[in-house]
PDB file of N, CA and C in Angstrom:
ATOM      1  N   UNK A   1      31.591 172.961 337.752  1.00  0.00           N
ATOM      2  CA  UNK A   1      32.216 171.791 337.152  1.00  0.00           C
ATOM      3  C   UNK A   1      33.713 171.816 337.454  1.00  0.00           C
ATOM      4  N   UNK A   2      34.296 170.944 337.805  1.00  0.00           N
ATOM      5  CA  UNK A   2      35.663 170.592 337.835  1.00  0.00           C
ATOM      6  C   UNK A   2      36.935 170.772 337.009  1.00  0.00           C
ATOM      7  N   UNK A   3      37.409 171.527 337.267  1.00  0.00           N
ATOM      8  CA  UNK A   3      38.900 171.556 335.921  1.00  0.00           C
ATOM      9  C   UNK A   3      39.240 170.237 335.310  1.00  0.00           C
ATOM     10  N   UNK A   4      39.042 169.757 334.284  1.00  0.00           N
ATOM     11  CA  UNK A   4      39.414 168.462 333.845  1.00  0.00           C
ATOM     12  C   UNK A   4      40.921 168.497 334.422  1.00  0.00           C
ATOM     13  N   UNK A   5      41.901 169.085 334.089  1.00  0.00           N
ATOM     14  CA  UNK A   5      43.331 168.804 334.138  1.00  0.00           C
ATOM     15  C   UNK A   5      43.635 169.025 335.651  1.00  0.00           C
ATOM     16  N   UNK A   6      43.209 169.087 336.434  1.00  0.00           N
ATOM     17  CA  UNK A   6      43.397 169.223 337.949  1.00  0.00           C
ATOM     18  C   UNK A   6      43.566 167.722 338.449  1.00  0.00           C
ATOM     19  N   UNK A   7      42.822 166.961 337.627  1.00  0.00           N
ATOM     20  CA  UNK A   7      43.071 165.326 338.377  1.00  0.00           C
ATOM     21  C   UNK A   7      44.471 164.873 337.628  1.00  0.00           C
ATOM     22  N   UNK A   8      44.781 165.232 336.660  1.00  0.00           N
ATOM     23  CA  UNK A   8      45.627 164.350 336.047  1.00  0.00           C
ATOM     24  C   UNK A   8      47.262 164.705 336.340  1.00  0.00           C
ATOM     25  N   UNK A   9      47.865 163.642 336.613  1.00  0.00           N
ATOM     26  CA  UNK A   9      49.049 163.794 336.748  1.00  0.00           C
ATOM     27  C   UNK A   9      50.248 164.958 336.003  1.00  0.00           C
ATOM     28  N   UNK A  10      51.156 164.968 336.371  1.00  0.00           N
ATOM     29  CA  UNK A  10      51.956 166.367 335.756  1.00  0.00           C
ATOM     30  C   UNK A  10      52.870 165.224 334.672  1.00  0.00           C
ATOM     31  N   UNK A  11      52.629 165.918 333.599  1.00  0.00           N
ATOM     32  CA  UNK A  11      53.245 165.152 332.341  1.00  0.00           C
ATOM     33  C   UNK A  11      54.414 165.850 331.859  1.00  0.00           C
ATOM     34  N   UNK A  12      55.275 165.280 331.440  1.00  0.00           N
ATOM     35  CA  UNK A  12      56.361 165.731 330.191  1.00  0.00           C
ATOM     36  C   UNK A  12      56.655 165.310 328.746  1.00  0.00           C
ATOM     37  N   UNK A  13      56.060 165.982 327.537  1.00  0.00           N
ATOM     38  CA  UNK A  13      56.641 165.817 326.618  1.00  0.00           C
ATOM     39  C   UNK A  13      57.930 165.884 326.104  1.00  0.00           C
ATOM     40  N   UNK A  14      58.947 165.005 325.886  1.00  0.00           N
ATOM     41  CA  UNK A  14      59.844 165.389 325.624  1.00  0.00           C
ATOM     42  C   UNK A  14      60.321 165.098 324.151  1.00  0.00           C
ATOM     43  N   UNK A  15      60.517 165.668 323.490  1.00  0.00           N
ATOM     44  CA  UNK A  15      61.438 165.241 321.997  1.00  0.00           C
ATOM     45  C   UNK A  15      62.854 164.425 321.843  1.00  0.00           C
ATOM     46  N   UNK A  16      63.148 163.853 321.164  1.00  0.00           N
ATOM     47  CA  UNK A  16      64.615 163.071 321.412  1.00  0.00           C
ATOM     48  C   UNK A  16      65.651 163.878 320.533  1.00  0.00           C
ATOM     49  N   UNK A  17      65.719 164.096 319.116  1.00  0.00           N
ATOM     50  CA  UNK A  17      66.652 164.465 318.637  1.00  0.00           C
ATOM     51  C   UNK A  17      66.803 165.664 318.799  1.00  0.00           C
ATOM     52  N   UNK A  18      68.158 166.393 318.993  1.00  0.00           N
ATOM     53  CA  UNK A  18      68.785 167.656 319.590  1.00  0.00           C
ATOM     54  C   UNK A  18      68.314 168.011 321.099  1.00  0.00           C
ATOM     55  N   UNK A  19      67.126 166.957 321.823  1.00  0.00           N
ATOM     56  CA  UNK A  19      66.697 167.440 323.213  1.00  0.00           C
ATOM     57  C   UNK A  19      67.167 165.917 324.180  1.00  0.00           C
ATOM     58  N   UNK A  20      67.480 164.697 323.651  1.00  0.00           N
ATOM     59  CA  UNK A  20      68.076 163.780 324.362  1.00  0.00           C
ATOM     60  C   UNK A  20      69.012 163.703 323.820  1.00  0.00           C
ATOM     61  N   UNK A  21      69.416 163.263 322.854  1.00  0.00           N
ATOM     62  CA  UNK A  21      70.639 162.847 322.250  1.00  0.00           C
ATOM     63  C   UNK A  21      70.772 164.086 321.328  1.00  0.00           C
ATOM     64  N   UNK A  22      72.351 164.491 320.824  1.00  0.00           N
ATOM     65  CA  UNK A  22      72.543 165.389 319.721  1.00  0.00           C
ATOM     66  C   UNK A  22      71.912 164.781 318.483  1.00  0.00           C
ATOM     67  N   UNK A  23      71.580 165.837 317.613  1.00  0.00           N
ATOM     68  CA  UNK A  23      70.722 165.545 316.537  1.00  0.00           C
ATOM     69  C   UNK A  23      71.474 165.147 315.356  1.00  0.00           C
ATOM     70  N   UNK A  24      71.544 164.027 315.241  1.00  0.00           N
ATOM     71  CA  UNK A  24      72.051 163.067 313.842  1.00  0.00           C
ATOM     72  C   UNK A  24      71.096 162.086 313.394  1.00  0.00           C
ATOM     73  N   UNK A  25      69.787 162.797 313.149  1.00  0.00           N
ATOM     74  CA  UNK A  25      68.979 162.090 312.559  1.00  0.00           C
ATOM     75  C   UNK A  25      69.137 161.585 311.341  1.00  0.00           C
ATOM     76  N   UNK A  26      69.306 160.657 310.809  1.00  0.00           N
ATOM     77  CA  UNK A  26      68.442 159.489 311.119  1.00  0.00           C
ATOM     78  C   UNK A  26      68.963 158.273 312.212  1.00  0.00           C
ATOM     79  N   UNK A  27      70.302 158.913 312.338  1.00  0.00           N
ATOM     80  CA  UNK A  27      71.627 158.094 313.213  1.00  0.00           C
ATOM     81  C   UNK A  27      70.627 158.659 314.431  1.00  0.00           C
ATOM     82  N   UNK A  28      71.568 158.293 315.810  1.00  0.00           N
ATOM     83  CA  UNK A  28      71.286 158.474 317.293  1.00  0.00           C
ATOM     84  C   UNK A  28      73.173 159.373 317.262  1.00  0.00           C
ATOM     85  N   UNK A  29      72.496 160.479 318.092  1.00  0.00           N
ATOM     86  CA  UNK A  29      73.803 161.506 318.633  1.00  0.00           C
ATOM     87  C   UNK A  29      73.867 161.142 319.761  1.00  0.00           C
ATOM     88  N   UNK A  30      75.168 161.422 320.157  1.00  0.00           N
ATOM     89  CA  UNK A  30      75.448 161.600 321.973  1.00  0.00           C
ATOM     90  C   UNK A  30      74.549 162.096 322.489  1.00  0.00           C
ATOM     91  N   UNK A  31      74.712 161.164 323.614  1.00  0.00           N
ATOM     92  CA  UNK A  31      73.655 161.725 324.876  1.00  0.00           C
ATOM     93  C   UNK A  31      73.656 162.914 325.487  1.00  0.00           C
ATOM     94  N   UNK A  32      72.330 163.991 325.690  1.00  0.00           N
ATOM     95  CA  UNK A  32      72.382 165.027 326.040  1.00  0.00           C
ATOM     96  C   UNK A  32      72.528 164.836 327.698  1.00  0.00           C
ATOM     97  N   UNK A  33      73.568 164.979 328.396  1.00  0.00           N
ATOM     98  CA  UNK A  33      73.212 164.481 329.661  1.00  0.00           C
ATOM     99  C   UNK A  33      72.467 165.277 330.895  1.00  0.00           C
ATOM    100  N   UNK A  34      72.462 166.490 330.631  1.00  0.00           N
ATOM    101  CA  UNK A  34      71.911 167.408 331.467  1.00  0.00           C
ATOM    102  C   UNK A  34      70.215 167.386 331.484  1.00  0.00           C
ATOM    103  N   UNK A  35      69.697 167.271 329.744  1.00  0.00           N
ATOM    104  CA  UNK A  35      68.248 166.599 329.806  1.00  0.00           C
ATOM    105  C   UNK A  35      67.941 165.492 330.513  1.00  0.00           C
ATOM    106  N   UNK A  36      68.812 164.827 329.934  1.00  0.00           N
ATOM    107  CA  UNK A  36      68.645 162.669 330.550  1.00  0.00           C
ATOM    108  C   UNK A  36      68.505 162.946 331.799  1.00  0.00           C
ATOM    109  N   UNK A  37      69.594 163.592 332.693  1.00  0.00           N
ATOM    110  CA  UNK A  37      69.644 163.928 334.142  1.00  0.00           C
ATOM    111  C   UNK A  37      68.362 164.271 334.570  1.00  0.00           C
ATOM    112  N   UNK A  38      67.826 165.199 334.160  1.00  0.00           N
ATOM    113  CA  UNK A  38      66.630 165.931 334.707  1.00  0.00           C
ATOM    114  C   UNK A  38      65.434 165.137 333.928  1.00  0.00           C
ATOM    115  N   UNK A  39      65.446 164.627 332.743  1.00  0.00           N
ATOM    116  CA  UNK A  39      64.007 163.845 332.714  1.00  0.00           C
ATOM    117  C   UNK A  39      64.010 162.464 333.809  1.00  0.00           C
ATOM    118  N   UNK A  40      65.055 162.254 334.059  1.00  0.00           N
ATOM    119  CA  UNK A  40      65.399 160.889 335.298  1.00  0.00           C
ATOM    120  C   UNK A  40      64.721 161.143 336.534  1.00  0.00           C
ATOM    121  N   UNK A  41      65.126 162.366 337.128  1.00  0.00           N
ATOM    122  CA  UNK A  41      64.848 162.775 338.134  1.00  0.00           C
ATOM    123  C   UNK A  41      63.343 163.671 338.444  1.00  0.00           C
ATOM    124  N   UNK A  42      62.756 164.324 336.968  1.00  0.00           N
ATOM    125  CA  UNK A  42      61.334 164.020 337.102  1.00  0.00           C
ATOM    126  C   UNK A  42      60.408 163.551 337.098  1.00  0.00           C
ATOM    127  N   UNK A  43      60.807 162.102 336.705  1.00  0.00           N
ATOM    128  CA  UNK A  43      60.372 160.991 336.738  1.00  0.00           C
ATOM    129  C   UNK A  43      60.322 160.236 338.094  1.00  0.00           C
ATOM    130  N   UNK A  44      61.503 160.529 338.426  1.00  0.00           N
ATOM    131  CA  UNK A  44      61.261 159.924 340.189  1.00  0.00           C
ATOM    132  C   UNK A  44      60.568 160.943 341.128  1.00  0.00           C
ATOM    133  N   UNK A  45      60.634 161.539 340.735  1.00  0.00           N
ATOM    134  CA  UNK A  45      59.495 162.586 341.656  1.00  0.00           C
ATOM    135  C   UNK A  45      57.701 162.578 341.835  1.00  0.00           C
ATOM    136  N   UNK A  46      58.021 161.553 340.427  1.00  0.00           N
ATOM    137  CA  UNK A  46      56.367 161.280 339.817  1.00  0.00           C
ATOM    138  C   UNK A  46      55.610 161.759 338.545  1.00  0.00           C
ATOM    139  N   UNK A  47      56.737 162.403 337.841  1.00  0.00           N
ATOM    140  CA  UNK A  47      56.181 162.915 336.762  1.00  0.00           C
ATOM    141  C   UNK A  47      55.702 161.607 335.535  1.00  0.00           C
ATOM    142  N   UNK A  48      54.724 161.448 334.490  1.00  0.00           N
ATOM    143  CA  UNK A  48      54.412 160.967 333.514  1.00  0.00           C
ATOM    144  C   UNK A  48      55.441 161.542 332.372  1.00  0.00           C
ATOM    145  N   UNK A  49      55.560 160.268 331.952  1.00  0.00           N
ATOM    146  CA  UNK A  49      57.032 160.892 330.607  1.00  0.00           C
ATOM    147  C   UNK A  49      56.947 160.152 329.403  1.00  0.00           C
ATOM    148  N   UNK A  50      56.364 160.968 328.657  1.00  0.00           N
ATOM    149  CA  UNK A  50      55.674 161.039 326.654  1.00  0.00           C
ATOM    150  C   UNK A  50      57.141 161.152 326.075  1.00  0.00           C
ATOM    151  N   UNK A  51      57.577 160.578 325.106  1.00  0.00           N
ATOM    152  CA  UNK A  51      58.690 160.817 324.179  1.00  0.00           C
ATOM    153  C   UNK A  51      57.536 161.252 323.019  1.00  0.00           C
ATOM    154  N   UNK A  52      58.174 162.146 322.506  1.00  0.00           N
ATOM    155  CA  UNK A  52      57.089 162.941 321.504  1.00  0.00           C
ATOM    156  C   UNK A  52      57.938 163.487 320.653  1.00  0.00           C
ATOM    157  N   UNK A  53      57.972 162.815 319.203  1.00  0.00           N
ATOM    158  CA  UNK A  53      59.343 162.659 318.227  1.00  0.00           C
ATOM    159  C   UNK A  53      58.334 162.577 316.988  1.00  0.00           C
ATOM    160  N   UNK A  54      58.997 163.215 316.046  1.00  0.00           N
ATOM    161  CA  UNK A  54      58.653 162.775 314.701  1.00  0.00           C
ATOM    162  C   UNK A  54      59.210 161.361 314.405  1.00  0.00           C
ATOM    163  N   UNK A  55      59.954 160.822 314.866  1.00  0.00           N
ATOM    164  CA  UNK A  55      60.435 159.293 314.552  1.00  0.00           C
ATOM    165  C   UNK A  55      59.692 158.520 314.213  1.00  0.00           C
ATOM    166  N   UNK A  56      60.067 157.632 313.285  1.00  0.00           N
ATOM    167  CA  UNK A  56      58.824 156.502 313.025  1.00  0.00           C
ATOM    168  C   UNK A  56      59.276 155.000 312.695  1.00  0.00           C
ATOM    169  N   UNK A  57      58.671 154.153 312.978  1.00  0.00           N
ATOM    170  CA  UNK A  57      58.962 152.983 312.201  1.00  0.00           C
ATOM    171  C   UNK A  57      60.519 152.607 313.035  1.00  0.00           C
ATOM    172  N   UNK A  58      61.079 152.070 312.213  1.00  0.00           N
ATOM    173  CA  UNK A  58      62.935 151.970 312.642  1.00  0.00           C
ATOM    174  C   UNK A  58      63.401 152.621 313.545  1.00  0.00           C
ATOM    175  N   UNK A  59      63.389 153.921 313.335  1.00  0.00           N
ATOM    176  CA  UNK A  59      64.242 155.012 313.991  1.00  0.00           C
ATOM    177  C   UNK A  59      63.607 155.131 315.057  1.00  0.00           C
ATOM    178  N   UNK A  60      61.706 154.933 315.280  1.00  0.00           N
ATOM    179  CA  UNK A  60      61.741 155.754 316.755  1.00  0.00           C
ATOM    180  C   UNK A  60      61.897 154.230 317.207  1.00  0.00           C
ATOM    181  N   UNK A  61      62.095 153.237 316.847  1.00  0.00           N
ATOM    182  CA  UNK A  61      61.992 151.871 317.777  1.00  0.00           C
ATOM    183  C   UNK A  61      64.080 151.842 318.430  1.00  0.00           C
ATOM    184  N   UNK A  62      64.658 152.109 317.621  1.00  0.00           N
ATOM    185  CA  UNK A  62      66.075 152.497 317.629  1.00  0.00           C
ATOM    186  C   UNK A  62      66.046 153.654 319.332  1.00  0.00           C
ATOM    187  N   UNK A  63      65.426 154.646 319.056  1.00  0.00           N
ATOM    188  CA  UNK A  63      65.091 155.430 319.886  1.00  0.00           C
ATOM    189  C   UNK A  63      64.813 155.439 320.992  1.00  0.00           C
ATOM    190  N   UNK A  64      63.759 154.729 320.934  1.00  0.00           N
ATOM    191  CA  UNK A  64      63.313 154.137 322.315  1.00  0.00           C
ATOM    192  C   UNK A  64      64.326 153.088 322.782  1.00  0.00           C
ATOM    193  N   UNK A  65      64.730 151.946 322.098  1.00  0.00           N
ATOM    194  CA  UNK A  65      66.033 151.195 322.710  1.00  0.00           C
ATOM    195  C   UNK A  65      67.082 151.895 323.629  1.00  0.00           C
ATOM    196  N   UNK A  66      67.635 153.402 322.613  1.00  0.00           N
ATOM    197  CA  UNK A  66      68.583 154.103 323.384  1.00  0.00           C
ATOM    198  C   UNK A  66      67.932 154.243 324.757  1.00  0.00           C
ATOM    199  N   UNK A  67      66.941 155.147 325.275  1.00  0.00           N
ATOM    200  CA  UNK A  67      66.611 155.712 325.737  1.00  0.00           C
ATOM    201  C   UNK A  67      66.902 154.943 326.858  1.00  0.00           C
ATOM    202  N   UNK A  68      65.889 153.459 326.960  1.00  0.00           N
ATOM    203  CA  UNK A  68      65.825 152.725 327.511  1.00  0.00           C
ATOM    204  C   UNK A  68      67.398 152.125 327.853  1.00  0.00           C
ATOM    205  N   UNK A  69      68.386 152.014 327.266  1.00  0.00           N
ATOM    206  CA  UNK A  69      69.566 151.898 327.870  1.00  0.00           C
ATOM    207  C   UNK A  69      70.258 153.126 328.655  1.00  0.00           C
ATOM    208  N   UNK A  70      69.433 154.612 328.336  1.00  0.00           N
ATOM    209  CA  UNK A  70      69.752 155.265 329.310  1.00  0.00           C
ATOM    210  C   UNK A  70      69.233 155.441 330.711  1.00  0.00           C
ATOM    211  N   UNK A  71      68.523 154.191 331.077  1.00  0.00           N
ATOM    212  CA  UNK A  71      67.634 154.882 331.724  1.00  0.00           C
ATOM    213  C   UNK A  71      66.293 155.104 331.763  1.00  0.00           C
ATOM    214  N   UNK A  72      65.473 155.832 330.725  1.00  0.00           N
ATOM    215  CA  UNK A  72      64.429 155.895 330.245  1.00  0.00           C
ATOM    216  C   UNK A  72      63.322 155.521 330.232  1.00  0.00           C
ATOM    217  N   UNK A  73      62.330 155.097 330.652  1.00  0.00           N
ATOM    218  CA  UNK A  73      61.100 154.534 330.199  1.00  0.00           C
ATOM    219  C   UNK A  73      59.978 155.380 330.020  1.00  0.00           C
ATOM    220  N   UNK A  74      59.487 155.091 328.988  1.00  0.00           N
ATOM    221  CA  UNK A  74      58.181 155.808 328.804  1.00  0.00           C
ATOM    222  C   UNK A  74      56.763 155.163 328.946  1.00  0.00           C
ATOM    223  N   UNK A  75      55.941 156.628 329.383  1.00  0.00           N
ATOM    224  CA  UNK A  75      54.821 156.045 329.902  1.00  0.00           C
ATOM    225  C   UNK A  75      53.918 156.161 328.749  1.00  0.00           C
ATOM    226  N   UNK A  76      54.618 156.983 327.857  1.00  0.00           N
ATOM    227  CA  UNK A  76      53.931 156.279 326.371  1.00  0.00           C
ATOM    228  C   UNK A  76      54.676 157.184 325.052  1.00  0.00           C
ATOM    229  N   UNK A  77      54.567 156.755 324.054  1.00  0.00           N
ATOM    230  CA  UNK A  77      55.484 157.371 322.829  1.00  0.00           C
ATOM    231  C   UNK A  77      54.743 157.515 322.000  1.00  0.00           C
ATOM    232  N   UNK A  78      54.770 158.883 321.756  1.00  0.00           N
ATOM    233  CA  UNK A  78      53.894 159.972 320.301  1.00  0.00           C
ATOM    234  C   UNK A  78      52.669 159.313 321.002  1.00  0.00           C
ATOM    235  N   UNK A  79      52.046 159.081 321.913  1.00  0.00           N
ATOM    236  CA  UNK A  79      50.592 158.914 322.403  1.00  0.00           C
ATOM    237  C   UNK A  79      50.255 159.320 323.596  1.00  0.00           C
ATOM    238  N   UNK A  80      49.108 159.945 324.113  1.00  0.00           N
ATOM    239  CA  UNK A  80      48.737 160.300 325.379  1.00  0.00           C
ATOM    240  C   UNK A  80      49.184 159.166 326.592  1.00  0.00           C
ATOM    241  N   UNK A  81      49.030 159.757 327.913  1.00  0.00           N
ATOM    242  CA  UNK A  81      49.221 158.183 328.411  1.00  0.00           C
ATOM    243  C   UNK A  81      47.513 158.364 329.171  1.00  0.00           C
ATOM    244  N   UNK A  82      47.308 156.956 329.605  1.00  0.00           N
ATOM    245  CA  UNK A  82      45.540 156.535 329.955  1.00  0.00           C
ATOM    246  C   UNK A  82      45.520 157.292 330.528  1.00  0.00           C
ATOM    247  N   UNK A  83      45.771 158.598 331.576  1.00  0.00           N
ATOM    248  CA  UNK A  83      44.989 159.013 332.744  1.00  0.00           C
ATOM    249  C   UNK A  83      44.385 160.947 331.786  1.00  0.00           C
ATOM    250  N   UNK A  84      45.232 160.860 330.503  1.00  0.00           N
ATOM    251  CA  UNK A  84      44.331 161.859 329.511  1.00  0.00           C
ATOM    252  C   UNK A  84      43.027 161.103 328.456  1.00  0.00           C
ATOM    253  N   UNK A  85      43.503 160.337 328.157  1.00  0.00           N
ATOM    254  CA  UNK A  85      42.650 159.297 327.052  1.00  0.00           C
ATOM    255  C   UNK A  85      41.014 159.241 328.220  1.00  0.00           C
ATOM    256  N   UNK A  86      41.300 158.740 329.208  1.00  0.00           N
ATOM    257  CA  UNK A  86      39.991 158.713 330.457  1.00  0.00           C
ATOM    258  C   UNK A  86      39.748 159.765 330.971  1.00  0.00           C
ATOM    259  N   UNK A  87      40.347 160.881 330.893  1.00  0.00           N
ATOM    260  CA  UNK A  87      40.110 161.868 331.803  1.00  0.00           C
ATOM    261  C   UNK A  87      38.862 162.773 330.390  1.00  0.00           C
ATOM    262  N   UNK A  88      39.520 162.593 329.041  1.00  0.00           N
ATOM    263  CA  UNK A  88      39.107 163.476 327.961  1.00  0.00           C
ATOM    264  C   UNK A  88      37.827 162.532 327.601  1.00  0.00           C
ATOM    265  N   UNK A  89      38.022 161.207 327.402  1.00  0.00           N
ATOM    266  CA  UNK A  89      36.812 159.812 326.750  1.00  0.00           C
ATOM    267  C   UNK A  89      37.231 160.188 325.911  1.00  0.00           C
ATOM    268  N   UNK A  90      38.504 160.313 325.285  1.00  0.00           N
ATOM    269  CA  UNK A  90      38.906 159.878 323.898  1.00  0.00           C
ATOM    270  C   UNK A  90      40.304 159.795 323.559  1.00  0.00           C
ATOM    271  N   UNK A  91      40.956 159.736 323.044  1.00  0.00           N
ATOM    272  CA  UNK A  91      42.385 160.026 322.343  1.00  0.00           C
ATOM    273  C   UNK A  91      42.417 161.324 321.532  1.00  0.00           C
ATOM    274  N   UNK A  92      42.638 162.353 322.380  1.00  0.00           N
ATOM    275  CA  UNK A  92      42.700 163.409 321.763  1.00  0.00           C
ATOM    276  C   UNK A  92      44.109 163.515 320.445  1.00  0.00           C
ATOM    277  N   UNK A  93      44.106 164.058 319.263  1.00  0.00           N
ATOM    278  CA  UNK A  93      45.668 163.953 318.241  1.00  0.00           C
ATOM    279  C   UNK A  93      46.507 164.568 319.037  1.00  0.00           C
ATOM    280  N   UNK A  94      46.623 165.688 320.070  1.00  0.00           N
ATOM    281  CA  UNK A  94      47.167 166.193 320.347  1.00  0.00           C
ATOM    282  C   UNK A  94      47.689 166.071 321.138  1.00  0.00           C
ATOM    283  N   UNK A  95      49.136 165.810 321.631  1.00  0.00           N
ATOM    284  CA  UNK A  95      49.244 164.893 322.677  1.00  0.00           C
ATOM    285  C   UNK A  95      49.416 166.109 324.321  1.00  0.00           C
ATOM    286  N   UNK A  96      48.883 165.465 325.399  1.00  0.00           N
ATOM    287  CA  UNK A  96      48.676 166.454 325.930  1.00  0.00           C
ATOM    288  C   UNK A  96      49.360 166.427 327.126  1.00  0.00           C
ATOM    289  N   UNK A  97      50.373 167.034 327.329  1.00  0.00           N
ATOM    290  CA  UNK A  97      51.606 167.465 328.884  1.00  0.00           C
ATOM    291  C   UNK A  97      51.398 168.417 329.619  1.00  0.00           C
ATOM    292  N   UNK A  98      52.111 169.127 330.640  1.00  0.00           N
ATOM    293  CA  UNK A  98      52.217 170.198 331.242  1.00  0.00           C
ATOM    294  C   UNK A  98      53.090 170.904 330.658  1.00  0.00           C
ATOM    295  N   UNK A  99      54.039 170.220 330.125  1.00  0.00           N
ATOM    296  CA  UNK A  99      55.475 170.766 329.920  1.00  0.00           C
ATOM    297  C   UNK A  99      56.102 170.096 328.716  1.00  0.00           C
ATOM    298  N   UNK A 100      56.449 170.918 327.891  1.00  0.00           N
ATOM    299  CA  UNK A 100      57.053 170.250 326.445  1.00  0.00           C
ATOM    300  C   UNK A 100      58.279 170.489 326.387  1.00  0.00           C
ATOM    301  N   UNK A 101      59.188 169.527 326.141  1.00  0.00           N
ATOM    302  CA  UNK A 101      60.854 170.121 326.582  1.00  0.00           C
ATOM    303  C   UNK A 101      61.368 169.755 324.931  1.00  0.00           C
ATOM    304  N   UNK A 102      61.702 170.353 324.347  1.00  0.00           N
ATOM    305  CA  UNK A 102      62.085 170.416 322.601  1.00  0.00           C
ATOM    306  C   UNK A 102      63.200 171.326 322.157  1.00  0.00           C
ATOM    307  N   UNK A 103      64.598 171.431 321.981  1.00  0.00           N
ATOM    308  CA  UNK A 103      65.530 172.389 321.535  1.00  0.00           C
ATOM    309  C   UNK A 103      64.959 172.802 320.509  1.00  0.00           C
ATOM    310  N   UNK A 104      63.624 173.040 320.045  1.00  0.00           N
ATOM    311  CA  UNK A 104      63.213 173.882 318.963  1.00  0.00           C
ATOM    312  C   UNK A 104      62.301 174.717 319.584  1.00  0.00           C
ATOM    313  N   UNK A 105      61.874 174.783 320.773  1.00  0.00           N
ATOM    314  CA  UNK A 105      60.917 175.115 321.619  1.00  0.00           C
ATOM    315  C   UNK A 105      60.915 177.201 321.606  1.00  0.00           C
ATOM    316  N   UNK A 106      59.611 177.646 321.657  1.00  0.00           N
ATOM    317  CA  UNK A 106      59.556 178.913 321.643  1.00  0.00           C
ATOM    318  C   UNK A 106      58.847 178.913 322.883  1.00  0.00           C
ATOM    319  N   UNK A 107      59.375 180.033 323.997  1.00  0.00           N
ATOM    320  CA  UNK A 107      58.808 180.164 325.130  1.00  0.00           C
ATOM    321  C   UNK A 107      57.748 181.496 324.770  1.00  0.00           C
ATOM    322  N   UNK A 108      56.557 181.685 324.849  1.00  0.00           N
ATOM    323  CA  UNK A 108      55.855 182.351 324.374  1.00  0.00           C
ATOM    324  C   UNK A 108      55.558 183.500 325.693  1.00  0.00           C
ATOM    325  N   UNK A 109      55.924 183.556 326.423  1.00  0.00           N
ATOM    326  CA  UNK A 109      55.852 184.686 327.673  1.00  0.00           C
ATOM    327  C   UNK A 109      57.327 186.058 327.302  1.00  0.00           C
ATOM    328  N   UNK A 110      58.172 185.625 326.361  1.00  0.00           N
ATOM    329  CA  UNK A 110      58.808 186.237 326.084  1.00  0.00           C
ATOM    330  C   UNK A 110      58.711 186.729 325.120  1.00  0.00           C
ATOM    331  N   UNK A 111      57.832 186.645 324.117  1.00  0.00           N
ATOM    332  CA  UNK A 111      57.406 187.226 323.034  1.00  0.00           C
ATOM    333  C   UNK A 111      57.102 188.497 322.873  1.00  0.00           C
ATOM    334  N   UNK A 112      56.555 189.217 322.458  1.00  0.00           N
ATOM    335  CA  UNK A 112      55.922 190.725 322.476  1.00  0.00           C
ATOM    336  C   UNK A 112      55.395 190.860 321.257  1.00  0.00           C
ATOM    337  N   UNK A 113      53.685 191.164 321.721  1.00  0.00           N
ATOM    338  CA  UNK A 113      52.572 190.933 320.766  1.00  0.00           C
ATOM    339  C   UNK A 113      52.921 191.913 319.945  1.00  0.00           C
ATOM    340  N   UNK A 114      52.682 191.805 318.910  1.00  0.00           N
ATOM    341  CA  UNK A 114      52.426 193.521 317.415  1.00  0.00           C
ATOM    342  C   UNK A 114      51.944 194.466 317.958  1.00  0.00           C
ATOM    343  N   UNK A 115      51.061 194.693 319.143  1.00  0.00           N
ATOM    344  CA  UNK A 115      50.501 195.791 319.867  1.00  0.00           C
ATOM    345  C   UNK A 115      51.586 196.289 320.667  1.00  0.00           C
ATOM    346  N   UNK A 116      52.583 195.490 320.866  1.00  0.00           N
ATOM    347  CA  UNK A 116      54.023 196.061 321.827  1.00  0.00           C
ATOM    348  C   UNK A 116      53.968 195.876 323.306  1.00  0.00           C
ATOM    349  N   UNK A 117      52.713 194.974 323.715  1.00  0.00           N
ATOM    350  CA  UNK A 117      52.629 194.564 325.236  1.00  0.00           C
ATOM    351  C   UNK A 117      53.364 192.980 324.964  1.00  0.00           C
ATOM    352  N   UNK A 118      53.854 192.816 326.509  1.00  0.00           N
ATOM    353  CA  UNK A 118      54.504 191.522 326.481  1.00  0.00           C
ATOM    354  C   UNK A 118      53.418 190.248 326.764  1.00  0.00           C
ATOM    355  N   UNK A 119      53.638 189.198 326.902  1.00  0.00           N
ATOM    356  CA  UNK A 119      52.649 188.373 327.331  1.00  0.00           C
ATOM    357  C   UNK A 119      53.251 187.930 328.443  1.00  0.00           C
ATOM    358  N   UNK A 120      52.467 187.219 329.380  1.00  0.00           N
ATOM    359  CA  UNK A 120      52.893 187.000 330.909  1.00  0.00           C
ATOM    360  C   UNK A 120      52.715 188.102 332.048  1.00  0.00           C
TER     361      UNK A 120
END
């Protein structure tokens, strides 16, 4: 059988507050420009690009405006985009990327299990 995730495009989750703009939630912070830069440019390369925010209502619509004046477009917000929804036959809750880019983010290859081996 086929790797499901082998057909589907290379995705990015990205978070907005403290990972696009500085974090003045419920406000919008300055633009992070070194993210903006590089979610721009993985995007032109072909990447799929999820904004994936606790925001809701007001704020993530505020959000998405910024974004979109930076630049920005998303191929979908806090939701899978179609080529997981068809690839899975459903809307999985979980939204599903290659790559999650979040200033709260734990890289888990750097960790070191309770047994004292590393992972990776």
């Amino acid at each position: 059988m086929a790797n499901i995730y082998e057909h589907l495009p290379r995705t990015i989750a990205c978070d907005f507050d403290g990972t696009l703009a500085e974090d003045k939630y419920p406000e919008i912070g300055e633009p992070i420009w070194q993210t903006i830069l590089c979610l721009k440019h993985e995007q032109n390369r072909g990447a799929k690009i999820i904004l994936w925010t606790n925001r809701t209502h007001e704020p993530l619509k505020a959000a998405v405006a910024w974004c979109e004046s930076q630049g920005i477009y998303f191929d979908a917000v806090n939701n899978n985009i179609q080529e997981v929804i068809l690839a899975f036959k459903c809307n999985p809750r979980k939204v599903f990327a290659n790559e999650y880019w979040d200033d709260r983010m734990v890289h888990l290859p750097h960790l070191t299990h309770p047994d004292g081996s590393k992972h990776g």
